[in-house]
N, C-alpha and C. Protein backbone atom coordinates (compact mmCIF):
# COMPACT_ATOMS: atom_id res chain seq x y z
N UNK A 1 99.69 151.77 72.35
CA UNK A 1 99.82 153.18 72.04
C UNK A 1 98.64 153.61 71.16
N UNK A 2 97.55 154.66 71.41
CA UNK A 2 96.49 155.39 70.33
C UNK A 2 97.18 155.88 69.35
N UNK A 3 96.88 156.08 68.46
CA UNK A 3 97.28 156.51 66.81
C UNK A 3 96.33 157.53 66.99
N UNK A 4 96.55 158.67 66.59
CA UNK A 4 95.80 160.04 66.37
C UNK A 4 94.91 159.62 65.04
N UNK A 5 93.86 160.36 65.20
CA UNK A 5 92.86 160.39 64.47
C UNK A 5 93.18 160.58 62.77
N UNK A 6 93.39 160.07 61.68
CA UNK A 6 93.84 160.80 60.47
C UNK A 6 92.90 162.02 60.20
N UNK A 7 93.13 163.14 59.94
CA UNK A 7 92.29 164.48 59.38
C UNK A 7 91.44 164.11 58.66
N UNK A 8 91.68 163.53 57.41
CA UNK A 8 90.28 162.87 56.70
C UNK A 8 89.28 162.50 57.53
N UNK A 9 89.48 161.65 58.33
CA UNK A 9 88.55 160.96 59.65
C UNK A 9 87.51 162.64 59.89
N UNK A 10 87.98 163.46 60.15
CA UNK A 10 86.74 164.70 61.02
C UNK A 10 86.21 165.29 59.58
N UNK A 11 86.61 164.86 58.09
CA UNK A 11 86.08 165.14 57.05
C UNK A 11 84.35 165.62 57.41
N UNK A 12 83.36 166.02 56.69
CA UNK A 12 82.01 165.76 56.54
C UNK A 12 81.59 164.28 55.68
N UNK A 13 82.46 164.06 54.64
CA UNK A 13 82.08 163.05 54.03
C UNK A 13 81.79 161.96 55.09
N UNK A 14 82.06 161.89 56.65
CA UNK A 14 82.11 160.72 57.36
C UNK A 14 80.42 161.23 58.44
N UNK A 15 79.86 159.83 58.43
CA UNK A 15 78.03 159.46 58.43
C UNK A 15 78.98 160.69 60.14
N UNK A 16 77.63 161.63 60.17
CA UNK A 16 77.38 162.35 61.97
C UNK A 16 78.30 163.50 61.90
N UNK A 17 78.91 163.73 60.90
CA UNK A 17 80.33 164.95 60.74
C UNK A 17 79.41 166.65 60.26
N UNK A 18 79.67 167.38 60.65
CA UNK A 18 79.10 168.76 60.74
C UNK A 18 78.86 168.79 58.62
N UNK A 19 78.11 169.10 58.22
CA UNK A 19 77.86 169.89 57.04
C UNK A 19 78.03 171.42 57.12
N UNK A 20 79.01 171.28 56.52
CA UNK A 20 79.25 172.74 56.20
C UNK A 20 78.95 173.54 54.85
N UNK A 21 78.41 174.67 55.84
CA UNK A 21 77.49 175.76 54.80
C UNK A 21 78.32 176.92 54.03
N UNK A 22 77.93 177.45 53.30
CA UNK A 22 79.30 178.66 53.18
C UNK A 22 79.15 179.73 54.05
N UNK A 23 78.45 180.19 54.87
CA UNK A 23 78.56 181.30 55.74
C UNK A 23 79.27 180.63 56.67
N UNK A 24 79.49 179.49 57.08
CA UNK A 24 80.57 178.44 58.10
C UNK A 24 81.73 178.56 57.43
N UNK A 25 82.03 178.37 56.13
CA UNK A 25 83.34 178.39 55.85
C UNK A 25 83.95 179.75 55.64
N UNK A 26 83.19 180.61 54.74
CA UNK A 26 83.52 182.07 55.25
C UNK A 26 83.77 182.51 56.51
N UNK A 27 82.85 182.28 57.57
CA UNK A 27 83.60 182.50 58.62
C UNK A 27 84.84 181.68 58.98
N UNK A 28 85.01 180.29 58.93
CA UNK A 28 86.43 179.73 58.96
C UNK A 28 87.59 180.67 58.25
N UNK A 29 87.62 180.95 56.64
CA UNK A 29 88.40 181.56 56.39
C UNK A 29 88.92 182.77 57.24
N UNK A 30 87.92 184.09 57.18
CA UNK A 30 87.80 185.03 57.58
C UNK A 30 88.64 184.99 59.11
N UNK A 31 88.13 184.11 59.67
CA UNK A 31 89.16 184.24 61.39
C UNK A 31 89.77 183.60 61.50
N UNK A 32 90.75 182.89 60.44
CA UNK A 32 91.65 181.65 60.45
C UNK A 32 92.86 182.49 60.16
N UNK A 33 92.61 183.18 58.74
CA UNK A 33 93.29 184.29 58.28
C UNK A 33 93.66 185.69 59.35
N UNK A 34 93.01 185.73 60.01
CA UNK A 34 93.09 186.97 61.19
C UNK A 34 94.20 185.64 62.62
N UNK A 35 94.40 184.78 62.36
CA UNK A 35 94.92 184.17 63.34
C UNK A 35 94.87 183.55 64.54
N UNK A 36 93.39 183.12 64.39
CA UNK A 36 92.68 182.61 65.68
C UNK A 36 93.03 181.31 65.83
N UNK A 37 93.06 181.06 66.87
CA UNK A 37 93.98 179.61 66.87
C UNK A 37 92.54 178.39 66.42
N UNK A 38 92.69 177.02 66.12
CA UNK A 38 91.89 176.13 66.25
C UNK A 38 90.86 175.96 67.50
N UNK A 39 91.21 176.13 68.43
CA UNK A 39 90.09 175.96 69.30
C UNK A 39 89.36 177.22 69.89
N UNK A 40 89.99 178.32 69.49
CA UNK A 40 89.06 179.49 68.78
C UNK A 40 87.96 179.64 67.84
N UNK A 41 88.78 179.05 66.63
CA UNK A 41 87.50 179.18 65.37
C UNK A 41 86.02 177.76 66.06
N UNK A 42 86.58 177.03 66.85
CA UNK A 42 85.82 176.24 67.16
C UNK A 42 84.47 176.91 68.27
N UNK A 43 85.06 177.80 68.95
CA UNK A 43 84.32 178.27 69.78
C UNK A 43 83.36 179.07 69.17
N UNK A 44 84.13 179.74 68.23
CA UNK A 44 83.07 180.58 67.31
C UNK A 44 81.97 180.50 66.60
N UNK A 45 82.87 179.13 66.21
CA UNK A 45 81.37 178.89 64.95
C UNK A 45 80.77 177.65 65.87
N UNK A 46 80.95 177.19 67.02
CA UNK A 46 79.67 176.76 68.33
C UNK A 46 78.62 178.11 68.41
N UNK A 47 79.34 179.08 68.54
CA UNK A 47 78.54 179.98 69.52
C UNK A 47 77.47 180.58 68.00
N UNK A 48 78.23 180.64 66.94
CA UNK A 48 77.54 181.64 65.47
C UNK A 48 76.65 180.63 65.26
N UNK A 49 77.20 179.53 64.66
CA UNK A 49 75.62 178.56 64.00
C UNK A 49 75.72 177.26 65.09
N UNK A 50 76.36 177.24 66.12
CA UNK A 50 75.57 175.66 66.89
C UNK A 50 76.45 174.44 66.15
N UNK A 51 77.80 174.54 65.70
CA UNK A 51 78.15 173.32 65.14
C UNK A 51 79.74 173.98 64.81
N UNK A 52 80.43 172.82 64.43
CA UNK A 52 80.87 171.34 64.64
C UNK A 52 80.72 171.70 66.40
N UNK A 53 81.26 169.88 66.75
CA UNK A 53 81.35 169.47 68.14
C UNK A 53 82.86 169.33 68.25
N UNK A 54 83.42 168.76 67.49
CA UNK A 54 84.95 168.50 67.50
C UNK A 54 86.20 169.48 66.81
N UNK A 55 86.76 169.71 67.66
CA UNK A 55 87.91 170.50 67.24
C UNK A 55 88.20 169.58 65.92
N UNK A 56 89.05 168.19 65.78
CA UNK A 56 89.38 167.59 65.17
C UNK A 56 88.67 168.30 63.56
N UNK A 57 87.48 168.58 62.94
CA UNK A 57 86.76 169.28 62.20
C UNK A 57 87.23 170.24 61.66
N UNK A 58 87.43 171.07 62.48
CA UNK A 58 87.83 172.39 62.00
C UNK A 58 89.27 172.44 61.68
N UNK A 59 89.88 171.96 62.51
CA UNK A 59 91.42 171.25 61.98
C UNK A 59 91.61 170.82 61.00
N UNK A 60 91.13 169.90 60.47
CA UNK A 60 90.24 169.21 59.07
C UNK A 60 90.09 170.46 57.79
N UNK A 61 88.77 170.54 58.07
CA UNK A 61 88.22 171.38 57.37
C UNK A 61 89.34 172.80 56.78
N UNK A 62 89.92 173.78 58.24
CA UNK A 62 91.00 174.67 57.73
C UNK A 62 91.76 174.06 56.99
N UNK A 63 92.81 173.20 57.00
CA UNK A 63 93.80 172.98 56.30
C UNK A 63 93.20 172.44 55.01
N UNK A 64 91.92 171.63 54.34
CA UNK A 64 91.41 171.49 53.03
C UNK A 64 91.09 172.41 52.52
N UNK A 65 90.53 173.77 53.02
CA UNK A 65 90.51 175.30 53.01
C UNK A 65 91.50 175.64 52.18
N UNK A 66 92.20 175.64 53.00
CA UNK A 66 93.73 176.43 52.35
C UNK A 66 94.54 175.81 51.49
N UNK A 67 94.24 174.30 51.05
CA UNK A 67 95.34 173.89 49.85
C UNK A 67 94.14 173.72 48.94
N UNK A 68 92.69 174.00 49.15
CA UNK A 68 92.10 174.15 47.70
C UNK A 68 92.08 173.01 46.88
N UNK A 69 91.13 172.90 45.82
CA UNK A 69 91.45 171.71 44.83
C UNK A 69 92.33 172.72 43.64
N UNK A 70 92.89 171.36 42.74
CA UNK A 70 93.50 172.07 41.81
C UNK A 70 92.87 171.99 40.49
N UNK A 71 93.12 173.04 39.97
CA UNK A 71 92.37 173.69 38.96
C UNK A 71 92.35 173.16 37.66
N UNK A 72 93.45 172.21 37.28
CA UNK A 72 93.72 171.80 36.21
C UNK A 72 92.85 170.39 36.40
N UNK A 73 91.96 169.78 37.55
CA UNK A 73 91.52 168.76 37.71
C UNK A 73 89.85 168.62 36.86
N UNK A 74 89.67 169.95 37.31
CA UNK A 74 88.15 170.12 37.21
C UNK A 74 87.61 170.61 35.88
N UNK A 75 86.73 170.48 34.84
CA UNK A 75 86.14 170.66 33.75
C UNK A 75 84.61 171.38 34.40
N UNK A 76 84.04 172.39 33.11
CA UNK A 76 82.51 172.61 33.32
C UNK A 76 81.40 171.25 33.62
N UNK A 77 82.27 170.45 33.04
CA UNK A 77 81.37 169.11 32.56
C UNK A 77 81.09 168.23 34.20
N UNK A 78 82.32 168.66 34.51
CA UNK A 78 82.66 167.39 35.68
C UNK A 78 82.08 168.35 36.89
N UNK A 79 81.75 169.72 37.01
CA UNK A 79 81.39 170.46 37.64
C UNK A 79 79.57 170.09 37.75
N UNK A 80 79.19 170.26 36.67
CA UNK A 80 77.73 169.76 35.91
C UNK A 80 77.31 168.61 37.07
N UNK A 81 78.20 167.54 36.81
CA UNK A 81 77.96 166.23 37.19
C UNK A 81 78.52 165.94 38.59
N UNK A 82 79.03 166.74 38.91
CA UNK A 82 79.14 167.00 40.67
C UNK A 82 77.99 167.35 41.30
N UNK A 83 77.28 168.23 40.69
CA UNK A 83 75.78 169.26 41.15
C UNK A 83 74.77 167.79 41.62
N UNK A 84 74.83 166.82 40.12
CA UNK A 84 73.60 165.90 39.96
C UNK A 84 73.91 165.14 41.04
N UNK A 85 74.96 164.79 41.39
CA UNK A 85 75.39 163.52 42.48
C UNK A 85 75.08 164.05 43.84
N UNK A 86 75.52 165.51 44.01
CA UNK A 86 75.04 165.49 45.15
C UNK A 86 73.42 165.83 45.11
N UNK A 87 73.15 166.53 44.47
CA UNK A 87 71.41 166.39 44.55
C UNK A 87 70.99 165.08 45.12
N UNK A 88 71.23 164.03 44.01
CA UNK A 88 71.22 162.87 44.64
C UNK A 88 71.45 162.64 46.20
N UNK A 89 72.28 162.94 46.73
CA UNK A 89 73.09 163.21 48.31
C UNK A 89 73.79 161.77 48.42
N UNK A 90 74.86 161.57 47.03
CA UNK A 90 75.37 160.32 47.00
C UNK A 90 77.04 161.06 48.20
N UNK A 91 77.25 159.92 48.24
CA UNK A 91 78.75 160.05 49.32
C UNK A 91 79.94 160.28 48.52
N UNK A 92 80.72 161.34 48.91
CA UNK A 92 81.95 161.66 48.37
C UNK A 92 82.68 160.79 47.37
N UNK A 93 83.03 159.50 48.18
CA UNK A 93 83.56 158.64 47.97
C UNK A 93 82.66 157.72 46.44
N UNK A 94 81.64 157.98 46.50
CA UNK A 94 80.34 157.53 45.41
C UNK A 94 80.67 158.34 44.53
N UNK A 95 81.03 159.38 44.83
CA UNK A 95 81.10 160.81 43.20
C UNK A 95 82.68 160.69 43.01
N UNK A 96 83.58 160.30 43.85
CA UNK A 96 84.60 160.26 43.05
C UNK A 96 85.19 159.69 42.45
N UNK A 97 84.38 157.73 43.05
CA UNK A 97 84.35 157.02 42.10
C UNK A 97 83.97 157.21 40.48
N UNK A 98 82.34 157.72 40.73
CA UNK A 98 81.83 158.02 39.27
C UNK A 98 82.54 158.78 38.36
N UNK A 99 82.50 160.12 39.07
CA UNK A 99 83.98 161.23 38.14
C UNK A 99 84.93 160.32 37.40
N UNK A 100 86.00 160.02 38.13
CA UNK A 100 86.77 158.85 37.40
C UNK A 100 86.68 158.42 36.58
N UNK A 101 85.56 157.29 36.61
CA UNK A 101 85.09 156.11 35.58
C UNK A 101 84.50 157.28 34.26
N UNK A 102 84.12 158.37 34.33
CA UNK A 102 83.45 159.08 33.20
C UNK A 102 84.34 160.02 32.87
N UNK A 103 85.49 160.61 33.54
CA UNK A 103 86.22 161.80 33.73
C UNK A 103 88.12 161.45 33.28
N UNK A 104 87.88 159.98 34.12
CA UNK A 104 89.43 159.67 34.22
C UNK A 104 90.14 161.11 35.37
N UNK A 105 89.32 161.62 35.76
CA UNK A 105 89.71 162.71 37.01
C UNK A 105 88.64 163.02 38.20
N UNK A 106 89.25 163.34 39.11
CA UNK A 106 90.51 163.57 39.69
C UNK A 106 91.25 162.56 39.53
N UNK A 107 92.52 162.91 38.93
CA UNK A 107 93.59 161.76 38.58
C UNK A 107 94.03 161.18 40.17
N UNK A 108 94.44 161.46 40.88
CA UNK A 108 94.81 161.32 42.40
C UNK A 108 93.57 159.82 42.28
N UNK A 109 92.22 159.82 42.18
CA UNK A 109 91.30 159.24 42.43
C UNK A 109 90.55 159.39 43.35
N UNK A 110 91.33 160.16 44.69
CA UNK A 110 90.87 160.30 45.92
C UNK A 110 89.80 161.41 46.00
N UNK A 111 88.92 160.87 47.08
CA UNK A 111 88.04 161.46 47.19
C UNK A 111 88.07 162.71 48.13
N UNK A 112 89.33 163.16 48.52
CA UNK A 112 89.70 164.70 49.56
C UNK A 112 89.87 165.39 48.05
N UNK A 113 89.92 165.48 47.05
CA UNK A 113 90.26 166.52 45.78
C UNK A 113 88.70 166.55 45.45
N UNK A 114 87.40 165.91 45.16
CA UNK A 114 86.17 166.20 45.04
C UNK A 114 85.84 166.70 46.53
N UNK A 115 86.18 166.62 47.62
CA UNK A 115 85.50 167.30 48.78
C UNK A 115 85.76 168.81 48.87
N UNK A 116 87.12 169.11 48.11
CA UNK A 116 87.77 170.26 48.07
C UNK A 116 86.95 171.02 47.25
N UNK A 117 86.80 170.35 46.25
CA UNK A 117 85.87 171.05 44.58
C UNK A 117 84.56 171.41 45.51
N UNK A 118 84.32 170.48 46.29
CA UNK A 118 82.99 170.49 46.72
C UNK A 118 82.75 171.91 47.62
N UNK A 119 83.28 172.18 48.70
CA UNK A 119 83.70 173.28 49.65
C UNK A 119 84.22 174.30 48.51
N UNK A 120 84.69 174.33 47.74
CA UNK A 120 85.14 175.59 46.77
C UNK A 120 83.53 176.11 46.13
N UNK A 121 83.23 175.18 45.64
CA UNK A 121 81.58 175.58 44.88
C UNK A 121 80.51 176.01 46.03
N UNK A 122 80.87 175.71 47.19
CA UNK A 122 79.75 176.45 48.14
C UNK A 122 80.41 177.68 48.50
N UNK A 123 81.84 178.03 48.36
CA UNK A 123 82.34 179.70 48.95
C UNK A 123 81.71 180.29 48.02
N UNK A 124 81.82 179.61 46.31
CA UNK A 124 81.51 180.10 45.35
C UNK A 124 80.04 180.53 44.83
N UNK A 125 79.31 179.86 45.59
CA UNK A 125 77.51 179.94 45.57
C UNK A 125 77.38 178.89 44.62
N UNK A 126 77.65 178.50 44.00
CA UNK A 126 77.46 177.34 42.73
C UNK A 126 76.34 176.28 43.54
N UNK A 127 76.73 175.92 44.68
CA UNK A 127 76.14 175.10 45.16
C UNK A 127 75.59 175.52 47.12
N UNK A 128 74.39 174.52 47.45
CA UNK A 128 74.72 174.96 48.97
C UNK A 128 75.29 174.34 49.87
């Protein structure tokens, strides 16, 4: 029997996965919220910027959208030191280790609560 793909799996954090920009996720929000089904918003943002390839993605991506990171996780400090890591263009999983070890947060440990922070700071312009 195949086991379905876990959602994390169509993450970006994974090597060949679409990078998403904030005019990509704005548009995700924007026609997710209007009620376009998944393989709608997929068609869309093929046809607007040329990317993702996989539904699985946007499936992904919407639902980390909409539950957001939580707010009580994140500090100016730990925000600071999110910027430097990815400059660096270290891997999710690399910054949420580090956070941790310097932060003791994201308490979870997991690295879908820094991908969230991460996608929040590009709706936000903070970052690109």
């Amino acid at each position: 029997m195949d086991h379905p793909i876990p959602r994390e799996a169509w993450l970006s954090s994974m090597a060949g996965r679409t990078k998403w920009t904030r005019p990509m996720l704005e548009y995700l929000i924007y026609h997710g919220q209007r009620g376009l089904s998944h393989r709608q918003l997929l068609w869309g943002l093929q046809d607007t910027f040329g990317q993702p390839l996989y539904l699985g993605e946007v499936v992904a991506e919407y639902a980390h959208l909409r539950t957001g990171p939580k707010p009580d996780q994140w500090t100016p400090a730990m925000e600071v030191r999110l910027k430097q890591y990815l400059a660096l263009e270290m891997d999710v999983n690399d910054i949420t280790t580090e956070l941790f070890h310097e932060f003791a947060k994201p308490e979870s440990g997991y690295w879908q609560e820094t991908y969230r922070k991460i996608q929040e700071m590009k709706l936000e312009g903070k970052i690109e």
